[in-house]
C-alpha atoms as a PDB file:
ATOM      1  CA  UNK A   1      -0.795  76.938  58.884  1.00  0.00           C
ATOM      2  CA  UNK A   2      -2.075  73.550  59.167  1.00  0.00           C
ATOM      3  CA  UNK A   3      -3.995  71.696  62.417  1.00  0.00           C
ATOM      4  CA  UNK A   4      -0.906  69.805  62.502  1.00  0.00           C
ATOM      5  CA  UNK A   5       1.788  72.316  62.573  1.00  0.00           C
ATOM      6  CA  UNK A   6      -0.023  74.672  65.658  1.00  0.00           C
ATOM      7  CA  UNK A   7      -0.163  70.891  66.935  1.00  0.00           C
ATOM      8  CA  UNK A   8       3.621  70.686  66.963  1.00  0.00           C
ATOM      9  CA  UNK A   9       4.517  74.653  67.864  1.00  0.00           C
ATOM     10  CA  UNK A  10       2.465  74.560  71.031  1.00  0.00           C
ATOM     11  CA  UNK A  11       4.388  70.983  71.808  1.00  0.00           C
ATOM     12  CA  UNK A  12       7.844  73.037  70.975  1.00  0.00           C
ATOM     13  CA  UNK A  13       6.166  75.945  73.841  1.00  0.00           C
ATOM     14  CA  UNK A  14       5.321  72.491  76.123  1.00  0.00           C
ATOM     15  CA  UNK A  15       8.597  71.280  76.333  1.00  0.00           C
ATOM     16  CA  UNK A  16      10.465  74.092  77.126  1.00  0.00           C
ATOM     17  CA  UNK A  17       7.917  75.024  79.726  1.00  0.00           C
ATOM     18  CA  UNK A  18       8.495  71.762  81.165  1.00  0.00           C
ATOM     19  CA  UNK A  19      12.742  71.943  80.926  1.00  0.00           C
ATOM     20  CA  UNK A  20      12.231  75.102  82.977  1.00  0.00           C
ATOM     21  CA  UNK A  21      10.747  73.020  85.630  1.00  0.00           C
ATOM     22  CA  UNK A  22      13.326  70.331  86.357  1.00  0.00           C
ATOM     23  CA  UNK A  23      16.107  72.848  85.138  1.00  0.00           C
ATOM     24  CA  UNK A  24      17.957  73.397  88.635  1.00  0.00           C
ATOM     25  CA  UNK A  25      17.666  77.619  88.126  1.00  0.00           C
ATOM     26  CA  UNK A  26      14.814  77.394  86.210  1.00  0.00           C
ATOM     27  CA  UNK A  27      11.009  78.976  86.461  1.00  0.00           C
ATOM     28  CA  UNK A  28       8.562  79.843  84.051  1.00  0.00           C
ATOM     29  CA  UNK A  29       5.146  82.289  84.439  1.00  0.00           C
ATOM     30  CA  UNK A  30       2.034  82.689  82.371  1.00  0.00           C
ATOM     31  CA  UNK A  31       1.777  86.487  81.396  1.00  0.00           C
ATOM     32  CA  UNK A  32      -1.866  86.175  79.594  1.00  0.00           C
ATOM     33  CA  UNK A  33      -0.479  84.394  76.601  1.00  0.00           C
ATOM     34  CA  UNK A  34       2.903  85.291  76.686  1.00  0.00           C
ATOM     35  CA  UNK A  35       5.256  83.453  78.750  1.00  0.00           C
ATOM     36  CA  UNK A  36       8.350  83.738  80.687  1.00  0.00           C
ATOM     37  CA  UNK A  37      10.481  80.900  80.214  1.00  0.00           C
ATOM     38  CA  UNK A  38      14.022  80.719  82.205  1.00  0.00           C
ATOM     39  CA  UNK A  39      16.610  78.218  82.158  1.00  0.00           C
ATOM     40  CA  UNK A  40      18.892  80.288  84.502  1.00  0.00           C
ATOM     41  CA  UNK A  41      21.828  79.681  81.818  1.00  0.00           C
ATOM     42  CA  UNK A  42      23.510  82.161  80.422  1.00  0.00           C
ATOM     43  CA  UNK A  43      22.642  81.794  76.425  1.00  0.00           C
ATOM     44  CA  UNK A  44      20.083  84.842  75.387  1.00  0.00           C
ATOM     45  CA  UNK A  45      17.885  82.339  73.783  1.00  0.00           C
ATOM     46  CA  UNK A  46      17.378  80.002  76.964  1.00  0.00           C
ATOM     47  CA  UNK A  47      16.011  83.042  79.280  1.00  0.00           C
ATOM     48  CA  UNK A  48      13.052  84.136  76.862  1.00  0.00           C
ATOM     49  CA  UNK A  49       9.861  86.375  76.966  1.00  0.00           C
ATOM     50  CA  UNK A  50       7.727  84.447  73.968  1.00  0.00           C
ATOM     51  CA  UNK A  51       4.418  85.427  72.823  1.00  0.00           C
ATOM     52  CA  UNK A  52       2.425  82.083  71.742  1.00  0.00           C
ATOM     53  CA  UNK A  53      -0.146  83.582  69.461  1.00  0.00           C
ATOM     54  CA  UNK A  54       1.131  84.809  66.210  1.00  0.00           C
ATOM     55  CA  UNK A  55       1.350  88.789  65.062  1.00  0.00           C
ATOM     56  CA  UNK A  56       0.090  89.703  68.490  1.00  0.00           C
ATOM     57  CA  UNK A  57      -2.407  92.434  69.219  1.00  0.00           C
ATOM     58  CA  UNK A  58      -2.194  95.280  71.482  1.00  0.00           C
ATOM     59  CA  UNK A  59      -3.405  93.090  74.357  1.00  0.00           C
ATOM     60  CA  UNK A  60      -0.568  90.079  73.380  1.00  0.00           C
ATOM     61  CA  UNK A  61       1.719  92.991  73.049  1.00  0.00           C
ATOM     62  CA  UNK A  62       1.196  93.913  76.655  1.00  0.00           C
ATOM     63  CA  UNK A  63       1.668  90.198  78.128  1.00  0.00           C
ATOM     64  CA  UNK A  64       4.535  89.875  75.949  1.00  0.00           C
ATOM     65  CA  UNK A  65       5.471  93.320  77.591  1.00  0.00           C
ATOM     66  CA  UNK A  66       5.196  92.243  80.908  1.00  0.00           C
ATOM     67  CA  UNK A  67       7.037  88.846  80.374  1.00  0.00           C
ATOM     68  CA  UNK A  68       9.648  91.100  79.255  1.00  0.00           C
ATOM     69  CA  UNK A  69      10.115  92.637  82.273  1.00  0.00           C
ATOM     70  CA  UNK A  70      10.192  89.672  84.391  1.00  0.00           C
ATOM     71  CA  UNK A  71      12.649  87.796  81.907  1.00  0.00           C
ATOM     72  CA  UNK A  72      14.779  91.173  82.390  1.00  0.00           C
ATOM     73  CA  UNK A  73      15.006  91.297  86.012  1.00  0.00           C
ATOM     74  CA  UNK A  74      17.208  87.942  86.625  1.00  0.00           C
ATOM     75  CA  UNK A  75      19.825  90.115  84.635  1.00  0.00           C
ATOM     76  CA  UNK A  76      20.492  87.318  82.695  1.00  0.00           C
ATOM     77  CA  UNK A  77      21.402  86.862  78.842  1.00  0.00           C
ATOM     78  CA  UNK A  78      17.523  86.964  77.560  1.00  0.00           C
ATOM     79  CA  UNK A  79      15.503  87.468  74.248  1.00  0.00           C
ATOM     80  CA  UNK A  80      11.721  88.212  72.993  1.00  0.00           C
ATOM     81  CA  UNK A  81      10.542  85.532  70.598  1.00  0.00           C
ATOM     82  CA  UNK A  82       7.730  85.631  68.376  1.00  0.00           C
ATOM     83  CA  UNK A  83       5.783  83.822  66.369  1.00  0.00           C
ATOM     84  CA  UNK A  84       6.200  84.986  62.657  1.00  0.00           C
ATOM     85  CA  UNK A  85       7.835  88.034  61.320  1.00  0.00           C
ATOM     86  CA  UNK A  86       7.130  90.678  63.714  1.00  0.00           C
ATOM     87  CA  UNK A  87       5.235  93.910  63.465  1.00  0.00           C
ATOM     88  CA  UNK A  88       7.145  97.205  64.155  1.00  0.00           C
ATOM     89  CA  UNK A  89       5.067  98.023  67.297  1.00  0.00           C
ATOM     90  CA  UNK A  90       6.753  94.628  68.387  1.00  0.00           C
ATOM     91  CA  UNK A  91      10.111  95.755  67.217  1.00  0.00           C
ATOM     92  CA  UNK A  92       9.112  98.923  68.805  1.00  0.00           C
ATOM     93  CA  UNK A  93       8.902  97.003  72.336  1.00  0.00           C
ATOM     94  CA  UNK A  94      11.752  94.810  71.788  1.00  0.00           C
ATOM     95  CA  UNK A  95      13.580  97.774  71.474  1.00  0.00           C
ATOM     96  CA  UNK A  96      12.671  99.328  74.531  1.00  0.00           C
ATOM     97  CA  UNK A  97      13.640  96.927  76.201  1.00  0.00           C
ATOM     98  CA  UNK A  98      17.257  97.453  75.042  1.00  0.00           C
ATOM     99  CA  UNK A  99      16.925  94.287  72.271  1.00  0.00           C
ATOM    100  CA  UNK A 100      17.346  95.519  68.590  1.00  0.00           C
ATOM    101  CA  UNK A 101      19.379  92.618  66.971  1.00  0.00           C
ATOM    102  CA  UNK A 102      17.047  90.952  65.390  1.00  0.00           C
ATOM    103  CA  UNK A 103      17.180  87.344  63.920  1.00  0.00           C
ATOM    104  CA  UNK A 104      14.946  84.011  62.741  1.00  0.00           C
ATOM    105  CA  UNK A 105      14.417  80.700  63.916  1.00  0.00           C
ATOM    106  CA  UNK A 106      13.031  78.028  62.603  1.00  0.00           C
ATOM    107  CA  UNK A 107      10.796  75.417  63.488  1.00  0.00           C
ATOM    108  CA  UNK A 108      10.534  72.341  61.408  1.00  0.00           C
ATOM    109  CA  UNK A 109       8.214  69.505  61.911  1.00  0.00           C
ATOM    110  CA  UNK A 110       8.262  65.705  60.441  1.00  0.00           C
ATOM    111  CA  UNK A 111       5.520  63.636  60.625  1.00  0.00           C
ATOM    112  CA  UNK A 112       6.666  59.650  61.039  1.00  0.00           C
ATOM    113  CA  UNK A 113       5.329  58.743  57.963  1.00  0.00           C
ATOM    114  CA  UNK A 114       7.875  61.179  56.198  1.00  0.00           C
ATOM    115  CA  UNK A 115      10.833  59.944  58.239  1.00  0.00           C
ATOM    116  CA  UNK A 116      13.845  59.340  56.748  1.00  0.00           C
ATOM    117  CA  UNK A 117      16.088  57.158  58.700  1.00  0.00           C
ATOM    118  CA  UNK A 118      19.286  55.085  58.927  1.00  0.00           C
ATOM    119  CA  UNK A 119      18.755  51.978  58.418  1.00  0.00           C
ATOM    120  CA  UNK A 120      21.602  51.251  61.109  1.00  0.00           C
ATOM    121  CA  UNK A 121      24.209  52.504  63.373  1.00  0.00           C
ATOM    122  CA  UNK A 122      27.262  54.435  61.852  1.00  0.00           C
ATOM    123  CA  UNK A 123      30.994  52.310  61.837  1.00  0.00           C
ATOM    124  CA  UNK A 124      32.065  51.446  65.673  1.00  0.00           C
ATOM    125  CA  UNK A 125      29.557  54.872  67.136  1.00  0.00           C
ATOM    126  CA  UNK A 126      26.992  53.286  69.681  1.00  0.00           C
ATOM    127  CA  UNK A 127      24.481  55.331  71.173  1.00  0.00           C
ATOM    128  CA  UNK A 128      22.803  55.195  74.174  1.00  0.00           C
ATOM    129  CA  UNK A 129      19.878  56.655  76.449  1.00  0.00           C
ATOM    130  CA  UNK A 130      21.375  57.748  79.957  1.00  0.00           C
ATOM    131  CA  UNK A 131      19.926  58.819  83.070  1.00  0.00           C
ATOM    132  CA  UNK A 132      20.897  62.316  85.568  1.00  0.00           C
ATOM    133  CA  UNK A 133      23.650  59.819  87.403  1.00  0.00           C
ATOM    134  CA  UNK A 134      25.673  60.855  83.821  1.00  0.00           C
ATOM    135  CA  UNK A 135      24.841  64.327  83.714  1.00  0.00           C
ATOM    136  CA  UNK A 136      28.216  65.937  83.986  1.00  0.00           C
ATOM    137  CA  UNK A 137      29.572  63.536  81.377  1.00  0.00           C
ATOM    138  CA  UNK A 138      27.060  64.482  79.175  1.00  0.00           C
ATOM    139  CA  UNK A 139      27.068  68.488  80.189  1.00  0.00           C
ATOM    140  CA  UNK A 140      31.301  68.101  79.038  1.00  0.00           C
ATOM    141  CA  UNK A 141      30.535  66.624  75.609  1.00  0.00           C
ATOM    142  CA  UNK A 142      27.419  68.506  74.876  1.00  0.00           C
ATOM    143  CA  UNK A 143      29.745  71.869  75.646  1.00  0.00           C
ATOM    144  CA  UNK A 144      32.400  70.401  73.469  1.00  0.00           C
ATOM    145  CA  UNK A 145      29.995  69.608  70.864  1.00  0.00           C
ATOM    146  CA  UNK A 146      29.130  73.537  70.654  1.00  0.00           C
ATOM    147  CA  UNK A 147      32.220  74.890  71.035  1.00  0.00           C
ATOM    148  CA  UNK A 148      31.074  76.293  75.012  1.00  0.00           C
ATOM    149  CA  UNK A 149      32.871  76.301  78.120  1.00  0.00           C
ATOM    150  CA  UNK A 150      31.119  73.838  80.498  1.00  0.00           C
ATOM    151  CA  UNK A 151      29.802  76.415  82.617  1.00  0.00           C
ATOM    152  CA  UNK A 152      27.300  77.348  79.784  1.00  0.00           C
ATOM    153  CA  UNK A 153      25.337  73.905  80.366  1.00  0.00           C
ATOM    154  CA  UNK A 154      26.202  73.265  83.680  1.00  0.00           C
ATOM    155  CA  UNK A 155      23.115  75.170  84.999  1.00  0.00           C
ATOM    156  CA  UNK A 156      20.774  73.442  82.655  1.00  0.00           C
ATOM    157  CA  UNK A 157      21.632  69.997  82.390  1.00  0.00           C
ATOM    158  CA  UNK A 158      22.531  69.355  86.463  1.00  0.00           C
ATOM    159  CA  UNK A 159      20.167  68.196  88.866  1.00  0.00           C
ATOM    160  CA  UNK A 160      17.545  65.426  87.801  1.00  0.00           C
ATOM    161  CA  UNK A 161      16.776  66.823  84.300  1.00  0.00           C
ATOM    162  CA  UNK A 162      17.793  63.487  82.607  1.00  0.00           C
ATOM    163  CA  UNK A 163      15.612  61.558  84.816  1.00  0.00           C
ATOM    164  CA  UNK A 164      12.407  63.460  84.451  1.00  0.00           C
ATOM    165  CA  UNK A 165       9.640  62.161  82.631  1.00  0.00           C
ATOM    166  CA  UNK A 166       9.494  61.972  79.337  1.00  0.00           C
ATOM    167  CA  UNK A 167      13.148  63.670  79.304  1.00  0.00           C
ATOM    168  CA  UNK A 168      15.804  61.309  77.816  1.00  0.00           C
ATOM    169  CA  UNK A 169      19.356  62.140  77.220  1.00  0.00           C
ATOM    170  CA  UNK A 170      21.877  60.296  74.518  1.00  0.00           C
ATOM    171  CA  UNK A 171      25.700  59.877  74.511  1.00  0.00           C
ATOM    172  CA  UNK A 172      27.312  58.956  71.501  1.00  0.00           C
ATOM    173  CA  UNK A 173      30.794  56.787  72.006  1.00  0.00           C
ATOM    174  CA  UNK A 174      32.735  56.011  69.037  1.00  0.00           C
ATOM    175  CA  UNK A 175      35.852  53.858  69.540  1.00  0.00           C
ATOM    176  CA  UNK A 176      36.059  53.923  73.304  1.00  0.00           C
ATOM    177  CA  UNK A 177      35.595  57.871  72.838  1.00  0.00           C
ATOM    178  CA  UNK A 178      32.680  60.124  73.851  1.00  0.00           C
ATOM    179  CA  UNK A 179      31.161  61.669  70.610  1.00  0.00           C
ATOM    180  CA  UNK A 180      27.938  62.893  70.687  1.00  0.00           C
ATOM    181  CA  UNK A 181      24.943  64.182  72.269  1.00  0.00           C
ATOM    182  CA  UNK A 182      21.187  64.324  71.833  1.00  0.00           C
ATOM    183  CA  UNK A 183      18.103  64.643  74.181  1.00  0.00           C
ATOM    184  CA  UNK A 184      14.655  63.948  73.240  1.00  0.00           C
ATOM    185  CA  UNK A 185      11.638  65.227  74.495  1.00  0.00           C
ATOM    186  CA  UNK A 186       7.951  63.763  74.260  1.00  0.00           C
ATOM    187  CA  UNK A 187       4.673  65.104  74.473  1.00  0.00           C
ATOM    188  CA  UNK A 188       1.521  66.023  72.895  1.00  0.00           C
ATOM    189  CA  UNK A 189       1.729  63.305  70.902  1.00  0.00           C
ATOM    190  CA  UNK A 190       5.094  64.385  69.220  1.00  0.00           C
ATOM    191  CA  UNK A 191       9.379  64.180  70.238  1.00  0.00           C
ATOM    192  CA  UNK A 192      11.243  67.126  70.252  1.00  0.00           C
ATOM    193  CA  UNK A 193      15.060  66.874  69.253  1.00  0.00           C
ATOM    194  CA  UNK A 194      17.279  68.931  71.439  1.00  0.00           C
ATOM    195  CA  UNK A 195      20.872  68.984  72.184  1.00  0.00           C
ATOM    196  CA  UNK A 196      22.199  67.209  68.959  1.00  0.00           C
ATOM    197  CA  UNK A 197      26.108  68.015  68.878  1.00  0.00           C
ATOM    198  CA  UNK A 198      29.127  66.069  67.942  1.00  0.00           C
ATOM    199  CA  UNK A 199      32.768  66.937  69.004  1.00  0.00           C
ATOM    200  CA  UNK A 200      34.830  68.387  66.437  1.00  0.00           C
ATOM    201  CA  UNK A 201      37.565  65.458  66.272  1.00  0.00           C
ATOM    202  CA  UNK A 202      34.325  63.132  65.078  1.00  0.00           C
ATOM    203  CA  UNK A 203      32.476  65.521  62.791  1.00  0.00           C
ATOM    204  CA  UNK A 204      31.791  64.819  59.100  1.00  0.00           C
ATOM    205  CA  UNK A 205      31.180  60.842  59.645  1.00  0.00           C
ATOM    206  CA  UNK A 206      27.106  60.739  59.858  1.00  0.00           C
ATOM    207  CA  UNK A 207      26.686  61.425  63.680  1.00  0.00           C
ATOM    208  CA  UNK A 208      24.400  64.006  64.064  1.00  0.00           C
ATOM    209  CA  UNK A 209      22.114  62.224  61.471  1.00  0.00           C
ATOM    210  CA  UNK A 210      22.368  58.913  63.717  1.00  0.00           C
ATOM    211  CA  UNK A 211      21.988  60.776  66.685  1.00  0.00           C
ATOM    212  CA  UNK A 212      18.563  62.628  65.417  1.00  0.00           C
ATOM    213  CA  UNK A 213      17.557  59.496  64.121  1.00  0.00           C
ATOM    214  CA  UNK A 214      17.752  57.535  67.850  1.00  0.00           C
ATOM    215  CA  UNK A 215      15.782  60.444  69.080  1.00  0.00           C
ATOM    216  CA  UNK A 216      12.964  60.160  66.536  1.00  0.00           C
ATOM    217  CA  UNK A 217      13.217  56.130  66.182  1.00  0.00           C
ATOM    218  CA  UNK A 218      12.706  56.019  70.067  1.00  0.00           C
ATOM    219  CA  UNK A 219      10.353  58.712  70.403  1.00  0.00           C
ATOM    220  CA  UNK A 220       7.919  56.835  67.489  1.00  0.00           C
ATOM    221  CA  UNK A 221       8.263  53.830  69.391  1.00  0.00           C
ATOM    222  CA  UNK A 222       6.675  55.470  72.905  1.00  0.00           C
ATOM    223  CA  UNK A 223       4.224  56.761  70.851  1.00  0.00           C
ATOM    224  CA  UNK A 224       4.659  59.826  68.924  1.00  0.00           C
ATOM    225  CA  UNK A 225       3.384  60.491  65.818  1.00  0.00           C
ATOM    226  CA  UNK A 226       5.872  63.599  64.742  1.00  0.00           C
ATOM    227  CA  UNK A 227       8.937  64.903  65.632  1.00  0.00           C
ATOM    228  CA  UNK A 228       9.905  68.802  65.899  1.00  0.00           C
ATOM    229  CA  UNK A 229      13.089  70.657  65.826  1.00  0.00           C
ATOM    230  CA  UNK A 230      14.766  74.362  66.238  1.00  0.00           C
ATOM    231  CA  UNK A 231      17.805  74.052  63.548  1.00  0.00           C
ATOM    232  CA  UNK A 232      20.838  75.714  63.328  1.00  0.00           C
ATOM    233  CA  UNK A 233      21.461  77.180  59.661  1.00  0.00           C
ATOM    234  CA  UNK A 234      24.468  74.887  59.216  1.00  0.00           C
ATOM    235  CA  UNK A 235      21.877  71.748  60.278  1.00  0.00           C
ATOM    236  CA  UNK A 236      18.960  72.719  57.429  1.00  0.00           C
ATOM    237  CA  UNK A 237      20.292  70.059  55.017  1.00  0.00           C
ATOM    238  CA  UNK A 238      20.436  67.150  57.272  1.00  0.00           C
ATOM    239  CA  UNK A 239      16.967  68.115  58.742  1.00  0.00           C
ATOM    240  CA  UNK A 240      15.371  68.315  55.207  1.00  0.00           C
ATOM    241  CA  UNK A 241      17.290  64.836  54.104  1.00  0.00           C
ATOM    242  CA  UNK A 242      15.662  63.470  57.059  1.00  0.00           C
ATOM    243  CA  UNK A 243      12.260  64.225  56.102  1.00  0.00           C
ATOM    244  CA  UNK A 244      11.909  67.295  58.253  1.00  0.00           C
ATOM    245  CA  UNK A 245      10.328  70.511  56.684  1.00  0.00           C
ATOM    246  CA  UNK A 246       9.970  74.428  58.021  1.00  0.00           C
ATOM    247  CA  UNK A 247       6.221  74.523  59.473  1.00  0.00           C
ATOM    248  CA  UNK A 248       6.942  78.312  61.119  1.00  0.00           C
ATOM    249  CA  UNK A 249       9.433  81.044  61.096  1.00  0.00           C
ATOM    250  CA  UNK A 250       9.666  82.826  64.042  1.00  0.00           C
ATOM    251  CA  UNK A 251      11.888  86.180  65.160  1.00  0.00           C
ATOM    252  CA  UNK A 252      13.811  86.696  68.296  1.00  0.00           C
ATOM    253  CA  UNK A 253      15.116  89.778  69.615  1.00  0.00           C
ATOM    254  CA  UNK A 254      18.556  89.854  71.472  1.00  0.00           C
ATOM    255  CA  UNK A 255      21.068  92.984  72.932  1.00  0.00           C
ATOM    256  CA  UNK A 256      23.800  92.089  70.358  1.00  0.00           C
ATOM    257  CA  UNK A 257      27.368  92.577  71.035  1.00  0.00           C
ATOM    258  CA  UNK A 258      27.481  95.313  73.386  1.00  0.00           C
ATOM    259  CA  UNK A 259      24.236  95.364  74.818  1.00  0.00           C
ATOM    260  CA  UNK A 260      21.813  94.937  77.846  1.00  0.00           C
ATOM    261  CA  UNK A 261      22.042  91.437  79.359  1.00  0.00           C
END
């Protein structure tokens, strides 16, 4: 593991730290170096106990397991994350904790130099930074754009969260028609890409690749020197045509169908 890619894996930890802040039901707390990070939403991997030092020792283990605990008690959706593939004594914990489906996530990096980006916008689609004054526009399409009631979002996106620093949210409009969403995040010295989705109606025509692309453009123009993703599976090949590569693989813990919030 390279200088670089801790560099962009702590700024992944940073700016979800920071979303928990201006998040309306959100809160976060240091648990030696674990951390509890809540969104107040209801998506397991939004409410998360996440050790920040990979394979974690007995000590880690025991800030991880009291992160755990606090994570648990908002009896919300929740998950243990990881960096790398986890022991079995964290398994072992996970699982006491009522979380035995276990599953990766990656984190991919791109430094600017290695960007690959459209050279312009895609047909009649015009993007555009927005503010919080938009947020319930923007919660609606994002939802759409997953394939989520509204109420999954609502929690995280309401409030002032589009008009904190160094927090900017996108909406995509294609033909008079909202499209697309994207939010990027900067920090460290590097923009995250969050929230890319397109509505179904407008997928397969080069969106999500123009959205990530206003995210990184903008974010290289403030300043940043990388940008850093989570991706879904279905989003590896447009990350990796973009110039993005897998710098760590971590592992989350969730109930599963069936299980403990």
């Amino acid at each position: 593991m390279t200088t670089e890619d801790k560099r962009l894996a702590a700024a992944w930890f940073d700016a979800i730290t920071r979303m928990c802040d201006v998040t309306p039901k959100g809160w976060r707390a240091a648990h030696g170096d674990a951390l509890a990070l809540v969104s107040g939403g209801v998506i397991p991997a939004l409410n998360v106990a996440a050790s920040t030092t990979p394979d974690p020792g007995l000590a880690s283990r025991n800030a991880l397991d009291e992160a755990a605990a606090h994570v648990a008690g908002t009896g919300l959706p929740w998950s243990i994350l990881v960096r790398g593939d986890a022991s079995e004594p964290v398994a072992a914990l996970a699982a006491r904790h009522g979380l035995t489906e276990r599953s990766d996530q990656l984190l991919m990096g791109c430094a600017a130099a290695d960007a690959v980006l459209p050279a312009g916008p895609v047909g009649s689609t015009l993007i555009r930074p927005i503010g919080a004054a938009e947020n319930k526009v923007y919660t609606g399409i994002l939802a759409e754009g997953f394939g989520v009631p509204v109420h999954v979002f609502e929690s995280l996106m309401g409030g002032d969260v589009l008009d904190a620093p160094g927090i900017t949210g996108y909406l995509g409009e294609t033909d008079g028609h909202l499209t697309a969403t994207g939010m990027g995040v900067q920090g460290d010295g590097a923009v995250g890409v969050f929230n890319i989705s397109v509505v179904g109606s407008a997928r397969s025509r080069g969106l999500g690749r123009a959205m990530t692309a206003r995210v990184m453009a903008d974010g290289f123009a403030a300043g940043a020197d990388a940008a850093y993703l989570t991706p879904s599976q279905e989003g590896l090949p447009l990350y990796r045509s973009m110039g993005f590569r897998v710098i760590e693989t971590w592992t989350t813990f969730s109930a599963g169908a069936g299980g403990p919030r």
